[in-house]
PDB file of N, CA and C in Angstrom:
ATOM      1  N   UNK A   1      -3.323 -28.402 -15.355  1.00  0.00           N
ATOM      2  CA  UNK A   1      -4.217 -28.867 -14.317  1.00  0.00           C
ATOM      3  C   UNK A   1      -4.058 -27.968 -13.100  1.00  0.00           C
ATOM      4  N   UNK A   2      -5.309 -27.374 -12.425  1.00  0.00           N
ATOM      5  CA  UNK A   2      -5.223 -26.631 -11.102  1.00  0.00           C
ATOM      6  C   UNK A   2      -5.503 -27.386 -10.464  1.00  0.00           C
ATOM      7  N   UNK A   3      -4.878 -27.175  -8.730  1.00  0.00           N
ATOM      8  CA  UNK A   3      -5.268 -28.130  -7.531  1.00  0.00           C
ATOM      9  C   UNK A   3      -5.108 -27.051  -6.472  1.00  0.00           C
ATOM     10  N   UNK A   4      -6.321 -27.417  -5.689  1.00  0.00           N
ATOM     11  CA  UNK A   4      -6.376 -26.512  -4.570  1.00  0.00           C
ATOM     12  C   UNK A   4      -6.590 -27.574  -3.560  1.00  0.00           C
ATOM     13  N   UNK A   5      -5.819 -26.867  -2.358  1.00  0.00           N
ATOM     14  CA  UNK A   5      -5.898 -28.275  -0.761  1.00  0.00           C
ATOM     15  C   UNK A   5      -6.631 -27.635  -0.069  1.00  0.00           C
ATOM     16  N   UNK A   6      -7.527 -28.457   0.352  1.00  0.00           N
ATOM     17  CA  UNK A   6      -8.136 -27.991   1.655  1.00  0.00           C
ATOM     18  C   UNK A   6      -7.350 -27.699   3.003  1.00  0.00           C
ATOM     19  N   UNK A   7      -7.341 -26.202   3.936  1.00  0.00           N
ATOM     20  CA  UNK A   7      -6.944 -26.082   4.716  1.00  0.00           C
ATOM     21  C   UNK A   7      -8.099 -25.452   5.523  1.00  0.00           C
ATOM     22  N   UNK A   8      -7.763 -25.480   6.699  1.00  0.00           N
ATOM     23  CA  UNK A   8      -8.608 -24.774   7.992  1.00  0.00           C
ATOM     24  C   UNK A   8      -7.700 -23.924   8.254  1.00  0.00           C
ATOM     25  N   UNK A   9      -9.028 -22.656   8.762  1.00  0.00           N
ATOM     26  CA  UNK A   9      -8.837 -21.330   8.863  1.00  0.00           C
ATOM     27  C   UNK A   9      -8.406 -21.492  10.599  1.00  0.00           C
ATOM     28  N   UNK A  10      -7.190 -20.811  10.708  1.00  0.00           N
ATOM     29  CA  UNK A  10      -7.018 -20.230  12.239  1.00  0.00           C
ATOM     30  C   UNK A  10      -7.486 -18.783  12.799  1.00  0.00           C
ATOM     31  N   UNK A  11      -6.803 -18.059  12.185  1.00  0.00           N
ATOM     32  CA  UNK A  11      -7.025 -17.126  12.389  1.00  0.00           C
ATOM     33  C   UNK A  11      -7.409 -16.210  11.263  1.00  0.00           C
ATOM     34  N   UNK A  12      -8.613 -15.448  11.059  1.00  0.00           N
ATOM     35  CA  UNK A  12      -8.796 -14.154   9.841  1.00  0.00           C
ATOM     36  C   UNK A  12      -8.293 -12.825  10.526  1.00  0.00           C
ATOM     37  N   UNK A  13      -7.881 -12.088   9.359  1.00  0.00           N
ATOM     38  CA  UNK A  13      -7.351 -10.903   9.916  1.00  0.00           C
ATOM     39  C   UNK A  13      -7.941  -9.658   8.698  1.00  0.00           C
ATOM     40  N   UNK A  14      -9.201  -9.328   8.312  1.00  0.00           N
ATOM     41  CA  UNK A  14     -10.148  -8.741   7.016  1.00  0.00           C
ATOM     42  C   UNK A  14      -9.794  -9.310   6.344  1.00  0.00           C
ATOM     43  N   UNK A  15      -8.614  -9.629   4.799  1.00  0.00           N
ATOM     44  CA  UNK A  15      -8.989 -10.365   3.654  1.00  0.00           C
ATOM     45  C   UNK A  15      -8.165 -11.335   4.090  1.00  0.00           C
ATOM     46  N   UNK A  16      -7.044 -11.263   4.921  1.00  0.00           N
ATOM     47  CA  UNK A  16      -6.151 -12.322   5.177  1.00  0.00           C
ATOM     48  C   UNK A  16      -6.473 -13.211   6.198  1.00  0.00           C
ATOM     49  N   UNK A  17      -5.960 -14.691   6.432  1.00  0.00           N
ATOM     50  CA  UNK A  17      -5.936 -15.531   7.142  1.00  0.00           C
ATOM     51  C   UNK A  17      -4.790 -16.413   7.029  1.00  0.00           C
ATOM     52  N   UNK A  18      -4.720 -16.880   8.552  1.00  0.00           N
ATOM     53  CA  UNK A  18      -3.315 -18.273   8.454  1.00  0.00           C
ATOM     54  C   UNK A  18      -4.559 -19.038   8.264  1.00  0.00           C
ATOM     55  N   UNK A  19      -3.946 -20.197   7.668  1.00  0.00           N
ATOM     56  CA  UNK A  19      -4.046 -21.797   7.511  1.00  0.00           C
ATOM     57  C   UNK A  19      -3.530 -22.655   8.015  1.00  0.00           C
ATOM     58  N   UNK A  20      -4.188 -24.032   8.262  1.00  0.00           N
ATOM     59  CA  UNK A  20      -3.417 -25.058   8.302  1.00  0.00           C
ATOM     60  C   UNK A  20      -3.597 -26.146   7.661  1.00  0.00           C
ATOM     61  N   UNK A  21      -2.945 -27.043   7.494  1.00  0.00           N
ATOM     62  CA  UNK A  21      -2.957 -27.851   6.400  1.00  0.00           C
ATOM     63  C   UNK A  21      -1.920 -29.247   6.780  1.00  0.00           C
ATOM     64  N   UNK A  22      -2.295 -30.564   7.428  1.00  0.00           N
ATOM     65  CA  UNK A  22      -1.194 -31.369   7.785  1.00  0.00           C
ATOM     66  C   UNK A  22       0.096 -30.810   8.479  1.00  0.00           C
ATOM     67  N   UNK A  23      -0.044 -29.890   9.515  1.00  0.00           N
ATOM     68  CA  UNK A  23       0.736 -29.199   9.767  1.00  0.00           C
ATOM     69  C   UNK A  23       1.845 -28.228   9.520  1.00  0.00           C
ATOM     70  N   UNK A  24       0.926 -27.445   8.423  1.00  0.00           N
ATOM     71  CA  UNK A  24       1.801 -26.503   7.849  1.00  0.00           C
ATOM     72  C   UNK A  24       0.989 -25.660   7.821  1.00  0.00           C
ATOM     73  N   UNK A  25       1.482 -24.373   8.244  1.00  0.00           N
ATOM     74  CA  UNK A  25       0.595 -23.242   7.962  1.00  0.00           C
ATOM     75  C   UNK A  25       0.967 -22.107   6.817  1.00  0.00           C
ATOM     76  N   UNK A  26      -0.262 -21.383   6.587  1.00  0.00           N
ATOM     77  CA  UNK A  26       0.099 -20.478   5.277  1.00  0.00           C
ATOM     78  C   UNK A  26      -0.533 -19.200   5.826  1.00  0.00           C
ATOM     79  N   UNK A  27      -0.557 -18.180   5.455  1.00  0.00           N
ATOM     80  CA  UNK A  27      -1.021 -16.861   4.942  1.00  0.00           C
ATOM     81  C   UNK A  27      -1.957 -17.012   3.831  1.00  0.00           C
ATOM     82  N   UNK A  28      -3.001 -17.155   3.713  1.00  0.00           N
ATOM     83  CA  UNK A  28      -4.054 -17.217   2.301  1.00  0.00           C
ATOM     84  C   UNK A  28      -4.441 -15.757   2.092  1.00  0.00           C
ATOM     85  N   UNK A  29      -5.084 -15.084   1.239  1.00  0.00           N
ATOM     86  CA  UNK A  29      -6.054 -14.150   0.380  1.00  0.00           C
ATOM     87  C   UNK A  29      -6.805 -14.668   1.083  1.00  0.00           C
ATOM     88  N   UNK A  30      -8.254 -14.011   1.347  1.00  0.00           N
ATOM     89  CA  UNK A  30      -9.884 -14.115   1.282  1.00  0.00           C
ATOM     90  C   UNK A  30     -10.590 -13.323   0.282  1.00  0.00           C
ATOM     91  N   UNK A  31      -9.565 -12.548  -0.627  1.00  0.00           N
ATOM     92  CA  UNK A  31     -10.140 -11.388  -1.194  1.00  0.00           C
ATOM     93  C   UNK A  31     -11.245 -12.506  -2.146  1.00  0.00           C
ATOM     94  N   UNK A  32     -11.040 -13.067  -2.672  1.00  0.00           N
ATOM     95  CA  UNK A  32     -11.986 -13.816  -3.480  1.00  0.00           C
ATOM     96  C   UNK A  32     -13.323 -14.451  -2.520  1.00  0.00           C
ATOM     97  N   UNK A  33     -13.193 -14.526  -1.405  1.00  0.00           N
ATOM     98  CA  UNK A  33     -14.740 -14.962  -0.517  1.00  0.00           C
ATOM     99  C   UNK A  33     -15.218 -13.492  -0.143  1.00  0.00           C
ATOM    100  N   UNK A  34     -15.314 -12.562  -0.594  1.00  0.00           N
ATOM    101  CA  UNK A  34     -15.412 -11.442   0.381  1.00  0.00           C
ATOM    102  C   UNK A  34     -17.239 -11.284   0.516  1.00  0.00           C
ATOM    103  N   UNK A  35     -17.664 -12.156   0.000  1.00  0.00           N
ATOM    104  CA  UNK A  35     -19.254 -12.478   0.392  1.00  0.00           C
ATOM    105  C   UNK A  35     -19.678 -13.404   1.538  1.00  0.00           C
ATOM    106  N   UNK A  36     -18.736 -14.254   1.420  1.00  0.00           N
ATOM    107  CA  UNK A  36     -18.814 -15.461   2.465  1.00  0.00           C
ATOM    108  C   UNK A  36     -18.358 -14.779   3.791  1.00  0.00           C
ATOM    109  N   UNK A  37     -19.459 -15.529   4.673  1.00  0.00           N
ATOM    110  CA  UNK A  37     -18.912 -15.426   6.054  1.00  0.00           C
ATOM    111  C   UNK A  37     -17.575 -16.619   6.406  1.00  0.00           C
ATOM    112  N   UNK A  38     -16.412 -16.025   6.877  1.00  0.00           N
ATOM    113  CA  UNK A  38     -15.486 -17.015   6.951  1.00  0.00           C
ATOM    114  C   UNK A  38     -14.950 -17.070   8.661  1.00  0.00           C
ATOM    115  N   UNK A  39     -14.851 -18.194   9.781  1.00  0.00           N
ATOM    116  CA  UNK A  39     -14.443 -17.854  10.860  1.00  0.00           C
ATOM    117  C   UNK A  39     -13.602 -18.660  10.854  1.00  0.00           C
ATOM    118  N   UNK A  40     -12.931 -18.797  12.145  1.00  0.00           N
ATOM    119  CA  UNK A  40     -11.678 -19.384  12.516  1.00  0.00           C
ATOM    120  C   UNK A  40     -12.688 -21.112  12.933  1.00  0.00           C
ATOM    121  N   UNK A  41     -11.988 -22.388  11.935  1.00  0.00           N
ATOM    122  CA  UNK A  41     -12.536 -23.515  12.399  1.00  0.00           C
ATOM    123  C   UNK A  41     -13.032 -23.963  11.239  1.00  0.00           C
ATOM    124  N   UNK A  42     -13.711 -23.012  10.283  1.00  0.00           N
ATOM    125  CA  UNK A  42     -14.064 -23.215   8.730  1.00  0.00           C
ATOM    126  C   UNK A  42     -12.923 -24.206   8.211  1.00  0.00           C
ATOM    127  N   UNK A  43     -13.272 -24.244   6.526  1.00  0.00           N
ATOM    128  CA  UNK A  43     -12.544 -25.472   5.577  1.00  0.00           C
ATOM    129  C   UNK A  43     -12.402 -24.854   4.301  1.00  0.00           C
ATOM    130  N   UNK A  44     -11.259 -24.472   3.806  1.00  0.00           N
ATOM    131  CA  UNK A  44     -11.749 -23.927   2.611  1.00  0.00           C
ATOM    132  C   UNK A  44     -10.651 -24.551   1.542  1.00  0.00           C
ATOM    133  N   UNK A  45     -10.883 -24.513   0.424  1.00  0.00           N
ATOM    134  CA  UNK A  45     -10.059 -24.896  -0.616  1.00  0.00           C
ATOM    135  C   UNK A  45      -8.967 -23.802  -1.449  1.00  0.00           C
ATOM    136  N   UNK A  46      -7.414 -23.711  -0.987  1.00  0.00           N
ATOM    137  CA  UNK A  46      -6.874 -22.873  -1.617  1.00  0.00           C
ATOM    138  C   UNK A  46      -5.804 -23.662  -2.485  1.00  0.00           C
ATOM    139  N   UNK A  47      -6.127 -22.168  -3.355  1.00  0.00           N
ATOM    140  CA  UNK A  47      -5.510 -22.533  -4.773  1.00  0.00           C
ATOM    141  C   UNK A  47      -4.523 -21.365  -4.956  1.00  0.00           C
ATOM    142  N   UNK A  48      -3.274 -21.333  -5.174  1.00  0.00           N
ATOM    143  CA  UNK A  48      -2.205 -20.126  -5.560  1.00  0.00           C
ATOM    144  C   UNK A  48      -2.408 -19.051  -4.639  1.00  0.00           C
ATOM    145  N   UNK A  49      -2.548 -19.672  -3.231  1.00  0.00           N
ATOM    146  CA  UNK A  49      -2.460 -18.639  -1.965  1.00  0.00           C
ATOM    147  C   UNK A  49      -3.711 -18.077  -1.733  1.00  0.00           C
ATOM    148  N   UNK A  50      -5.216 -18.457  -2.507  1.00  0.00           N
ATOM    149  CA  UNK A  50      -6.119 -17.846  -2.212  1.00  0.00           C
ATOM    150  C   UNK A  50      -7.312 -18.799  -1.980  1.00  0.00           C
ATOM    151  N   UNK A  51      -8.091 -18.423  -1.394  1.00  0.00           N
ATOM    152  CA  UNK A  51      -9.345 -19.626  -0.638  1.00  0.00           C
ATOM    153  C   UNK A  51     -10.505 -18.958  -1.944  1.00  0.00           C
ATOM    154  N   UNK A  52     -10.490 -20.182  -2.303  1.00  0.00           N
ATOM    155  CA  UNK A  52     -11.726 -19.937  -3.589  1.00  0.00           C
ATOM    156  C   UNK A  52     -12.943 -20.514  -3.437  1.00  0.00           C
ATOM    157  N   UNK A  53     -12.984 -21.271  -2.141  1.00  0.00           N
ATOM    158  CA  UNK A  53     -14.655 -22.198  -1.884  1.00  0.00           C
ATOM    159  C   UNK A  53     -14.289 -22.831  -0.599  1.00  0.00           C
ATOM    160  N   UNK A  54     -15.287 -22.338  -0.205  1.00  0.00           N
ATOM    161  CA  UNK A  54     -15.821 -22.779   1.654  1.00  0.00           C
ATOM    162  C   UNK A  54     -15.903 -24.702   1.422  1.00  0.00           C
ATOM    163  N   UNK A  55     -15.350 -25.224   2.123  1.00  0.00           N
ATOM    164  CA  UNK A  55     -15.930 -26.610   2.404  1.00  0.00           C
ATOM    165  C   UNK A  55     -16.417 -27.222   3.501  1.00  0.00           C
ATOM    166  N   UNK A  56     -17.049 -28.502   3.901  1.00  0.00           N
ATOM    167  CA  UNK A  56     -17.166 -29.075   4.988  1.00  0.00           C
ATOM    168  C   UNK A  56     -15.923 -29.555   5.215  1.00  0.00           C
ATOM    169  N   UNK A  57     -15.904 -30.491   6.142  1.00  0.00           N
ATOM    170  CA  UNK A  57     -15.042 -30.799   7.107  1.00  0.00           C
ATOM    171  C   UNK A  57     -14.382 -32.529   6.530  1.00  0.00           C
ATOM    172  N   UNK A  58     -15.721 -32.863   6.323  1.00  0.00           N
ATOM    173  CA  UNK A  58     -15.764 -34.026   5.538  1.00  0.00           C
ATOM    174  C   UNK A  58     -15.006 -34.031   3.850  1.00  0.00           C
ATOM    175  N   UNK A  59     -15.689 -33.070   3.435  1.00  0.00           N
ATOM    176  CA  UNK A  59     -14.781 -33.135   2.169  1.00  0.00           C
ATOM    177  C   UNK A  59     -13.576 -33.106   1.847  1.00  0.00           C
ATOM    178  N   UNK A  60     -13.118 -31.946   3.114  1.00  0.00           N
ATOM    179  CA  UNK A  60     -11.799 -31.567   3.411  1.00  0.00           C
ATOM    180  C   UNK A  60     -10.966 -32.476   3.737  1.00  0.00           C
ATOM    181  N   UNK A  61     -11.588 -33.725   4.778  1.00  0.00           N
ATOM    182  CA  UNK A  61     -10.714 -34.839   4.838  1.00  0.00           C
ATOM    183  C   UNK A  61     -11.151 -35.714   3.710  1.00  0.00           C
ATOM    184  N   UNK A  62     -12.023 -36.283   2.849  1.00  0.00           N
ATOM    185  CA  UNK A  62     -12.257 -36.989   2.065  1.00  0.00           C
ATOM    186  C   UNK A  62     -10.958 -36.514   0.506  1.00  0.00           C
ATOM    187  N   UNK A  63     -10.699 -35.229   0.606  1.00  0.00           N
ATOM    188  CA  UNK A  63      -9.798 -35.093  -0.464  1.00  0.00           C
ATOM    189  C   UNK A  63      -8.532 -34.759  -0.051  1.00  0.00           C
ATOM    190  N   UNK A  64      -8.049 -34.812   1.140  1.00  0.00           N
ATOM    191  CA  UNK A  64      -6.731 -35.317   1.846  1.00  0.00           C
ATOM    192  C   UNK A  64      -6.613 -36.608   1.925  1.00  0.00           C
ATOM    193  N   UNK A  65      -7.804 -37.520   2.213  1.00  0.00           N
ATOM    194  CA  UNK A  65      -7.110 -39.094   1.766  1.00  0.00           C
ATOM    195  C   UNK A  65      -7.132 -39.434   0.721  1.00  0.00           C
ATOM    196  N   UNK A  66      -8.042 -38.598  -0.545  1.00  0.00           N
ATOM    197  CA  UNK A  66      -7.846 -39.138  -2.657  1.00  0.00           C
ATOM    198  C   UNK A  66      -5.887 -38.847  -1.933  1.00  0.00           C
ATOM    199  N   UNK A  67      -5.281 -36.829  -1.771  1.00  0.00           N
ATOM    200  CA  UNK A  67      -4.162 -36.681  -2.068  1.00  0.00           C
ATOM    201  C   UNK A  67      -2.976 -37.696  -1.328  1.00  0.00           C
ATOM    202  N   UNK A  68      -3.365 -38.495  -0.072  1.00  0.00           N
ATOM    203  CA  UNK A  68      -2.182 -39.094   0.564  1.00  0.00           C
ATOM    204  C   UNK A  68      -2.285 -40.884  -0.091  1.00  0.00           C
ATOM    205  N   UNK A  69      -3.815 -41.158  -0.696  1.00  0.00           N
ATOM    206  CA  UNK A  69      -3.674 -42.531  -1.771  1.00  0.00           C
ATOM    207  C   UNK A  69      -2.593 -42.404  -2.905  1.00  0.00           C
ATOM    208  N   UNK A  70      -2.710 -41.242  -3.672  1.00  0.00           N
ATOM    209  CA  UNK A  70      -1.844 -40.632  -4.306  1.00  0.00           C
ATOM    210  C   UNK A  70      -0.585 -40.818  -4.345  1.00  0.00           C
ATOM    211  N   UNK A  71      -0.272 -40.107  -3.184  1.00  0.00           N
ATOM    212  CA  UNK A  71       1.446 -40.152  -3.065  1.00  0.00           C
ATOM    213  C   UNK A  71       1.916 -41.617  -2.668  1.00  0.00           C
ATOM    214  N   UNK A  72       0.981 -41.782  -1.926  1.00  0.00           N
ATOM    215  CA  UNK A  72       1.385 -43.264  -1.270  1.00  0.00           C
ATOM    216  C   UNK A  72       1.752 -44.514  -2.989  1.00  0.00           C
ATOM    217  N   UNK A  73       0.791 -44.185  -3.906  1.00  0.00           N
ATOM    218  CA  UNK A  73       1.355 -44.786  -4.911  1.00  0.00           C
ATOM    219  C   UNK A  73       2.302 -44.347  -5.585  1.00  0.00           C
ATOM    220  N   UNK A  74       2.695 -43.363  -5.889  1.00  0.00           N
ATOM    221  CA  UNK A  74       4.101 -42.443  -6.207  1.00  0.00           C
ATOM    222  C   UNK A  74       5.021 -43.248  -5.856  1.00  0.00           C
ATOM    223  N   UNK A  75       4.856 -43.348  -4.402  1.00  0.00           N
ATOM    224  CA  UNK A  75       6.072 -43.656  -3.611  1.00  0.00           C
ATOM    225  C   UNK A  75       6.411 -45.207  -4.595  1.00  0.00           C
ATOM    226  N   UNK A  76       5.551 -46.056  -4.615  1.00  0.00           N
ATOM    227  CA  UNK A  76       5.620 -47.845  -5.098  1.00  0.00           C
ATOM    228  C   UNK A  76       6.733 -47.605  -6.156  1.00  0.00           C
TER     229      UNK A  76
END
């Protein structure tokens, strides 16, 4: 099974960008959007360090609360 989290873009730097993500930030790839316009404030979905699909904002939080229902049952 693959899973990619939605994070927001801070800063791009040509293929690279930080992320953030529940307060953690990353270093992502863009090499895989290199068609997409990507700015700082965007939503994108990364998977194994690389942003593979632009999202809204909404989705981005709509599949941070499926992942924290999730854990929250883990935890039980």
């Amino acid at each position: 099974m693959c899973l990619a989290i939605p994070m927001q873009i801070i800063e791009v730097d040509g293929f690279e960008a930080r992320c953030e993500a529940k307060g953690v930030e990353r270093q992502v790839s863009l090499f895989m959007m290199q068609d997409q316009a990507i700015e700082p404030g965007d939503f994108v979905m990364v998977h194994v360090g690389y942003a593979i699909q632009k999202v809204s904002h909404q989705d981005a939080q709509s599949a941070w609360e499926l992942f924290d229902q999730v854990l929250e049952a883990m935890d039980q």
